[in-house]
Protein backbone atom coordinates (compact mmCIF):
# COMPACT_ATOMS: atom_id res chain seq x y z
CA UNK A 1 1.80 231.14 -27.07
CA UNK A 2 4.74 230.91 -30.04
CA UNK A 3 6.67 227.33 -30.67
CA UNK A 4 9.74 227.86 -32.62
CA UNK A 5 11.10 224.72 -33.96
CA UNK A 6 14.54 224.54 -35.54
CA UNK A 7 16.07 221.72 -37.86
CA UNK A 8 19.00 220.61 -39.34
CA UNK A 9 17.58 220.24 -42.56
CA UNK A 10 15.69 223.55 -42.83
CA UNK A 11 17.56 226.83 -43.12
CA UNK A 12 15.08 228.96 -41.11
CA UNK A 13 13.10 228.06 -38.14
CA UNK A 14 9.61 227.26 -38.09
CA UNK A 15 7.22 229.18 -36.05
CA UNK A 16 3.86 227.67 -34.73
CA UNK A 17 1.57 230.08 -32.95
CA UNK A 18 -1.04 228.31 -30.04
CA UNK A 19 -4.02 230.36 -28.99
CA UNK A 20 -6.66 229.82 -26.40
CA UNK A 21 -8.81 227.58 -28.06
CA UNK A 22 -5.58 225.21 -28.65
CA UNK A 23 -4.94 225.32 -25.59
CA UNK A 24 -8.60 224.40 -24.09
CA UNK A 25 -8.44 221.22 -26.69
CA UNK A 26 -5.49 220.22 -25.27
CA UNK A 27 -6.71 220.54 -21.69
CA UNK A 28 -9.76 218.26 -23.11
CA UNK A 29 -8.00 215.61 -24.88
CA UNK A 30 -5.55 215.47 -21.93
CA UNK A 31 -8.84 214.99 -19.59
CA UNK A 32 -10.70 212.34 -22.23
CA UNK A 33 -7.05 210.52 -21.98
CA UNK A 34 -6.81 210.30 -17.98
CA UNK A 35 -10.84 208.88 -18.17
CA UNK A 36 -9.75 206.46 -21.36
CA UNK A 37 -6.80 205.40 -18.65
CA UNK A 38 -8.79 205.26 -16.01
CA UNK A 39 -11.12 202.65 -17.38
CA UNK A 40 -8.50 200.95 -19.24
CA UNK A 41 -6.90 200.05 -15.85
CA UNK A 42 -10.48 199.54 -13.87
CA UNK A 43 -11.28 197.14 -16.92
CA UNK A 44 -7.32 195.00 -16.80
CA UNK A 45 -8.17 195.10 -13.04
CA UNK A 46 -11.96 193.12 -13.16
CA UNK A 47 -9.85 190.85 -16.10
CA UNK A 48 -6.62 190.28 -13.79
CA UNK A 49 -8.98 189.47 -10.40
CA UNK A 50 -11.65 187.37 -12.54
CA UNK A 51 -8.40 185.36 -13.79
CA UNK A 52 -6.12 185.12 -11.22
CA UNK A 53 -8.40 184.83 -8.45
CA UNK A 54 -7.37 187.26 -6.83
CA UNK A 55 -9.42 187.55 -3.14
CA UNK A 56 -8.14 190.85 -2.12
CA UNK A 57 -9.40 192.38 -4.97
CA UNK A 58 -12.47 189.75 -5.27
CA UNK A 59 -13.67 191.39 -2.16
CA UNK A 60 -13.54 194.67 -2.79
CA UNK A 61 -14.81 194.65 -5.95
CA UNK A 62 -18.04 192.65 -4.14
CA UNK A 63 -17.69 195.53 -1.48
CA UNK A 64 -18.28 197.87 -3.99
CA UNK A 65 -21.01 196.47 -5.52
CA UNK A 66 -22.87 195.65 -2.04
CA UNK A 67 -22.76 198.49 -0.82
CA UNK A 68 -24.23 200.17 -4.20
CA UNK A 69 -26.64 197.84 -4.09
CA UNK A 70 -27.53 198.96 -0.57
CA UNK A 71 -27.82 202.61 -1.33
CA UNK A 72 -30.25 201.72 -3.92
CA UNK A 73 -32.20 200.01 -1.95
CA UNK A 74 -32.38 202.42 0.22
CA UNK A 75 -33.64 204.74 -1.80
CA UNK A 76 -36.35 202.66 -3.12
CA UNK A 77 -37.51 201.79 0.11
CA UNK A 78 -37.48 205.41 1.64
CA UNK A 79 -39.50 206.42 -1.84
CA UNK A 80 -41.91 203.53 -1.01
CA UNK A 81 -42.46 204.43 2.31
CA UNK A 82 -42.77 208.06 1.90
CA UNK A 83 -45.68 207.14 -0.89
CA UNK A 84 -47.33 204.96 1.53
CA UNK A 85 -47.04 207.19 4.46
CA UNK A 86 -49.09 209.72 1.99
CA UNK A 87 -51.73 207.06 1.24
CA UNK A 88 -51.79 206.14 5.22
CA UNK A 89 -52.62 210.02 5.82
CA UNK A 90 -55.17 210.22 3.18
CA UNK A 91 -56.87 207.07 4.02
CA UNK A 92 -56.83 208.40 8.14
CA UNK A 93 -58.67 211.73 6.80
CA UNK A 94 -61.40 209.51 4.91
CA UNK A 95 -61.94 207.33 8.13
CA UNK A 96 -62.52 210.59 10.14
CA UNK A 97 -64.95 211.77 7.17
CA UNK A 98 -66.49 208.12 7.38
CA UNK A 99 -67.29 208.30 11.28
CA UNK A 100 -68.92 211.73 10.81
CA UNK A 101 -71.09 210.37 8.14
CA UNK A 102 -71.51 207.51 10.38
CA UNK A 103 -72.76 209.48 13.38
CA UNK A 104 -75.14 212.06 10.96
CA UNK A 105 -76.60 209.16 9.56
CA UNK A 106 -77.43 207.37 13.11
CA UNK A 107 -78.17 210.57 14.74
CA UNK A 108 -81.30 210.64 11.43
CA UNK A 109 -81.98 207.05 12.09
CA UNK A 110 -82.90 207.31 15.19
CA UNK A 111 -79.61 205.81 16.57
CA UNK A 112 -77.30 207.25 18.92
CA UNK A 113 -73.87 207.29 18.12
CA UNK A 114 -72.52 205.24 21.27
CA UNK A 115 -74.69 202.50 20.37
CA UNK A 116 -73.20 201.64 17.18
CA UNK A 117 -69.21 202.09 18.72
CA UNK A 118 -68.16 203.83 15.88
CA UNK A 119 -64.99 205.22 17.80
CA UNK A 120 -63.98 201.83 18.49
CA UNK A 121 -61.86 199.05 16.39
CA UNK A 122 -63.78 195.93 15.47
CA UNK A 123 -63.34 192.85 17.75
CA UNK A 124 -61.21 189.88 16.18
CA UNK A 125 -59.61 187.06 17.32
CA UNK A 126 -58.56 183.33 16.27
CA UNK A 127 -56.90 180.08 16.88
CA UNK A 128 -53.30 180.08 16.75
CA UNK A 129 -52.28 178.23 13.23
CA UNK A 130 -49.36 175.75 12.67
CA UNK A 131 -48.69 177.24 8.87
CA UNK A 132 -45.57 179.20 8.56
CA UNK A 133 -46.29 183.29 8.76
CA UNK A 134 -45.69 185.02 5.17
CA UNK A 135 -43.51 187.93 5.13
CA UNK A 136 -45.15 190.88 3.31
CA UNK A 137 -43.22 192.41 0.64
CA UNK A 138 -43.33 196.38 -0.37
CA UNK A 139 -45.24 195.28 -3.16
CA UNK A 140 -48.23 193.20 -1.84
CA UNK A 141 -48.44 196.12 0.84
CA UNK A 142 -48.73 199.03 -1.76
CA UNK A 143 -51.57 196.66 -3.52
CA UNK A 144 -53.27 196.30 -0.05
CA UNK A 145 -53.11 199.93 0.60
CA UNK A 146 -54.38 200.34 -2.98
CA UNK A 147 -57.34 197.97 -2.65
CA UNK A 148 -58.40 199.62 1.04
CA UNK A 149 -58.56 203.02 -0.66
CA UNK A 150 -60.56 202.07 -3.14
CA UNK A 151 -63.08 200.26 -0.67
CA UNK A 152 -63.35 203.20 1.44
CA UNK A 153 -63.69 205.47 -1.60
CA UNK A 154 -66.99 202.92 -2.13
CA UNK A 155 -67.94 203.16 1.40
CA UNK A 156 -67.92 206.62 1.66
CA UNK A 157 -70.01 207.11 -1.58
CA UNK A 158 -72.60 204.89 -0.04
CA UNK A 159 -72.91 206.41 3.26
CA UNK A 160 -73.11 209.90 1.37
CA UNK A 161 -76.06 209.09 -0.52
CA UNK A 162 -77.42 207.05 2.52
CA UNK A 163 -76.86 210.56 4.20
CA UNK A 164 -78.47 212.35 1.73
CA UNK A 165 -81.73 209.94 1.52
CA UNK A 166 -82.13 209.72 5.26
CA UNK A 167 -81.87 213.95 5.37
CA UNK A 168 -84.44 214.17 2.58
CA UNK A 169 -86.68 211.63 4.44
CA UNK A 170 -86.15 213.71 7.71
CA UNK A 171 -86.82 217.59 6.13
CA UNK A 172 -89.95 215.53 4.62
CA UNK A 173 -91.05 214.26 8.55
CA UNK A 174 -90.34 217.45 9.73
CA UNK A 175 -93.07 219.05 7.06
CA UNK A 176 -96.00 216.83 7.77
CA UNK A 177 -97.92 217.22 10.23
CA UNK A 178 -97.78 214.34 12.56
CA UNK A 179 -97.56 216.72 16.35
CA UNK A 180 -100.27 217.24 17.75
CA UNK A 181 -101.03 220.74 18.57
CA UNK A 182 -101.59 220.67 21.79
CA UNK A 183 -99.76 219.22 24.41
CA UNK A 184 -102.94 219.16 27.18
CA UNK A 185 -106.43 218.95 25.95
CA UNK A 186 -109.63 216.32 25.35
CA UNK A 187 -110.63 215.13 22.40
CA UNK A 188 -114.16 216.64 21.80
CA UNK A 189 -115.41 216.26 18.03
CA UNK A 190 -113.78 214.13 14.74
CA UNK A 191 -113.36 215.00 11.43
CA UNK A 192 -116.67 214.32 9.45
CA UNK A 193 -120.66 214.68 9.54
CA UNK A 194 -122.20 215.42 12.91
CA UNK A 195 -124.80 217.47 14.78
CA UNK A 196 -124.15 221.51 14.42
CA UNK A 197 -123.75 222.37 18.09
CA UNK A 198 -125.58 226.21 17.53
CA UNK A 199 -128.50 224.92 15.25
CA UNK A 200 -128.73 221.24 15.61
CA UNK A 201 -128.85 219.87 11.80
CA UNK A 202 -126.31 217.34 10.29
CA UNK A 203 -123.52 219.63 9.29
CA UNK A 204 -119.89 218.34 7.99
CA UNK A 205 -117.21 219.13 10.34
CA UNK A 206 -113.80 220.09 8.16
CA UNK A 207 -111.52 219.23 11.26
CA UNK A 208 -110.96 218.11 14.84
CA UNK A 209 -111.25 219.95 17.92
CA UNK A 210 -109.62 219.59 21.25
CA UNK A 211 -110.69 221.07 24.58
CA UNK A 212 -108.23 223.00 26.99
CA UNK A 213 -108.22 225.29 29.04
CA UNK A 214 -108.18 228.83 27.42
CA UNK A 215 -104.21 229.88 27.07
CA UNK A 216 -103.18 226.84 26.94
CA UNK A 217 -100.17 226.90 24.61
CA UNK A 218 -101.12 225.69 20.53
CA UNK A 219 -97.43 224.25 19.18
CA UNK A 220 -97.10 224.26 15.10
CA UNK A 221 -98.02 220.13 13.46
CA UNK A 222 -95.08 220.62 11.10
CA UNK A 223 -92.43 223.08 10.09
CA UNK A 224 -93.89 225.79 7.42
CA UNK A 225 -94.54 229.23 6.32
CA UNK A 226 -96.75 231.10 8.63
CA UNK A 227 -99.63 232.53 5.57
CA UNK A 228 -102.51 233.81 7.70
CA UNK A 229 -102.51 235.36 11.02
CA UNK A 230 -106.15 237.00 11.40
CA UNK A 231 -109.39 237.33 12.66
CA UNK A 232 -112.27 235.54 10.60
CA UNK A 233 -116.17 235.91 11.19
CA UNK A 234 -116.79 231.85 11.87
CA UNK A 235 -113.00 230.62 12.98
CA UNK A 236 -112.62 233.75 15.28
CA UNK A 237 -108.45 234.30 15.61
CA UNK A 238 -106.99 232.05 12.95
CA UNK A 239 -103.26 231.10 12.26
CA UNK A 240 -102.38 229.23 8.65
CA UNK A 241 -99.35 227.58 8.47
CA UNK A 242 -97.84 226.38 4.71
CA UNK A 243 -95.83 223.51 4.72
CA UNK A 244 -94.94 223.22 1.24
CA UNK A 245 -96.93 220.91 -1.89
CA UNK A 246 -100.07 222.28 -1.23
CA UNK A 247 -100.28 221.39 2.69
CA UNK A 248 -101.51 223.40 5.20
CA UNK A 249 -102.78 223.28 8.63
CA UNK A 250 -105.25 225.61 10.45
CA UNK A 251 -105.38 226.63 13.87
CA UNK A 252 -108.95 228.38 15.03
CA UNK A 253 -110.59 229.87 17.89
CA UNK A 254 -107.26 231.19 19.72
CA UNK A 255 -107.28 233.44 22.56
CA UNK A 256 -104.24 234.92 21.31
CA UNK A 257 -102.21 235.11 17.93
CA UNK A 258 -98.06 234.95 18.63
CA UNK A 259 -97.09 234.69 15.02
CA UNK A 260 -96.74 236.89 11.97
CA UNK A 261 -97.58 236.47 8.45
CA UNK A 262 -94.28 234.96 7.01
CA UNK A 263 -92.48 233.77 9.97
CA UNK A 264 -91.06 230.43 10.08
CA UNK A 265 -92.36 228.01 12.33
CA UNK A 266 -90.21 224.47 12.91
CA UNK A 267 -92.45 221.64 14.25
CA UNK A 268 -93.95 221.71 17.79
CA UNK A 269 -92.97 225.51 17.55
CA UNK A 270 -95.91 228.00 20.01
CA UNK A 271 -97.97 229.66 17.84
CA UNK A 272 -100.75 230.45 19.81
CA UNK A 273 -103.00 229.87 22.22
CA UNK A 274 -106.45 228.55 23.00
CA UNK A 275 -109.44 230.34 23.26
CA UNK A 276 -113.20 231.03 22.00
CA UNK A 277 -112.99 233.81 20.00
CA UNK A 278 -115.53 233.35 16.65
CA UNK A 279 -118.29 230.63 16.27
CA UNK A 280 -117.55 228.37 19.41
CA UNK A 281 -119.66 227.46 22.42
CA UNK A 282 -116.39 227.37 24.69
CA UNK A 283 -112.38 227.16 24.97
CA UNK A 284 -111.39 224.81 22.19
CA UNK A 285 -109.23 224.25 19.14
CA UNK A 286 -110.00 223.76 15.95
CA UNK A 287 -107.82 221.57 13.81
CA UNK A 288 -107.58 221.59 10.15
CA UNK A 289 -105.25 219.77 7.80
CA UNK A 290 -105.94 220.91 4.03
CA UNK A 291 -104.24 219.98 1.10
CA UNK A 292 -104.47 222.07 -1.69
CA UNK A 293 -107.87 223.65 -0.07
CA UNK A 294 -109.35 220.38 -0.21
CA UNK A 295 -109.68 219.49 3.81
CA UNK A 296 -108.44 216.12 4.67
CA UNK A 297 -108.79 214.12 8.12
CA UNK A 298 -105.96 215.01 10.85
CA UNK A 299 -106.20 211.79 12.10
CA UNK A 300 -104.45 210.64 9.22
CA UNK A 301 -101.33 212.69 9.56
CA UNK A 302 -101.56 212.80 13.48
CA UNK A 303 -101.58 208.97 13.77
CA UNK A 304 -98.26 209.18 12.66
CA UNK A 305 -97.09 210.50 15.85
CA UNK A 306 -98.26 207.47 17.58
């Protein structure tokens, strides 16, 4: 773009040339000068209404700034609730983890479940009080939520490790053996000295045995590791089971053998059943509880079991 400009006073004209980057700082300064207005008037406006009184404009000027006010408001509170409606969702997903702790940990105490109403709300109730109710403010509910996520952060820690001590003391229960291993049968001869029944001299007896019918069913004391399945000169059909720390439990005289070296037994599994094979006057078993080889008196393990 050319500008010629011609005076009186100047024999030739002058000649000033405007390119695009003159013309965008125009367009800018022209823009800057509309804004500069703009406030300029908004600012005589506040100064004329604060002076004169005015209400019209009074009223929309508080208009304005109510309604501002409310949007921001808004927003807070829809960011507030959004955060807490995150919290609320995290804290229902702990409460579901809580009552499945909750039911493991009765199921291993020897609860059940129902008994303790763990699906239900707590009962509460009250007098009605003549003190004025207290609103509860955005604030003092966020600490609230706060304070209830850290207590069931603490209660589920607890009832983890309550968990894990009460499924320790269980897999322990489940390796001793307390059953005893037969369900039908008499009590015939304790764990001690007594009277050889072939040759009639004081002999120690390394076990119990209990008379039954031969094939009646012989059901594992404990969980274990079956480690002998075989016939021996004296205990006729034998079955070992290993239940861990140097504990095992013998089963003699059987009929029949129904486990396998290395099969896994759980407690009150069949393992065999009763006979007279070996040294033995009639159907019987022998029951032996050694711990590491040294034999030890069933009754001490099997009075557990009541």
């Amino acid at each position: 773009m050319n500008i010629i400009l011609v005076s009186s006073r100047r024999a030739t004209a002058k000649t000033i040339t405007l390119g695009r980057s003159h013309v965008l700082g125009g367009c800018m300064v022209l823009v800057l000068a509309l804004f500069a207005l703009a406030a300029l008037m908004n600012y005589a406006a506040l100064r004329y209404a604060a002076q004169a009184r005015d209400s019209a404009l009074l009223s929309l000027f508080s208009e304005a700034a109510r309604e501002d006010g409310e949007r921001t408001q808004a927003y807070y509170v829809r960011d507030n609730l959004d955060a807490m409606a995150t919290r609320l969702g995290e804290l229902q997903a702990q409460i579901l983890r809580l009552d499945t702790l909750g039911e493991r940990v009765a199921r291993l105490a020897g609860f059940k479940p129902q008994e303790l109403q763990l699906d239900q709300s707590a009962a509460r109730g009250g007098a009605l009080t003549t003190r004025p109710a207290e609103p509860l403010s955005f604030t003092e509910l966020a600490r609230r939520l706060d304070f209830l996520a850290h207590q069931v952060d603490d209660r589920s820690d607890r009832l983890g490790l309550l968990d894990s001590l009460l499924t320790l003391d269980n897999v322990k229960k489940q390796l001793l053996p307390s059953v005893l291993p037969l369900r039908i049968g008499t009590f015939t001869s304790d764990f001690g000295w007594r009277l050889d029944p072939f040759k009639g001299e004081r002999a120690f007896h390394e076990g119990v045995d209990f008379m039954a019918k031969s094939g009646t069913l012989i059901v594992a004391a404990a969980a274990g590791v079956v480690v002998a399945s075989e016939y021996h000169p004296q205990y006729g059909n034998m079955i070992e089971v290993d239940h861990g720390n140097g504990l095992v439990t013998r089963y003699a005289h059987c009929s029949r053998r129904l486990v396998d070296v290395g099969a896994v037994v759980m407690k009150g599994a069949t393992i065999g059943e009763v006979g007279s094979s070996g040294r033995a006057t009639g159907p019987h078993l022998h029951f032996e509880v050694r711990h590491n080889g040294v034999a030890q008196n069933p009754a001490r393990f099997l009075r557990t079991a009541g």
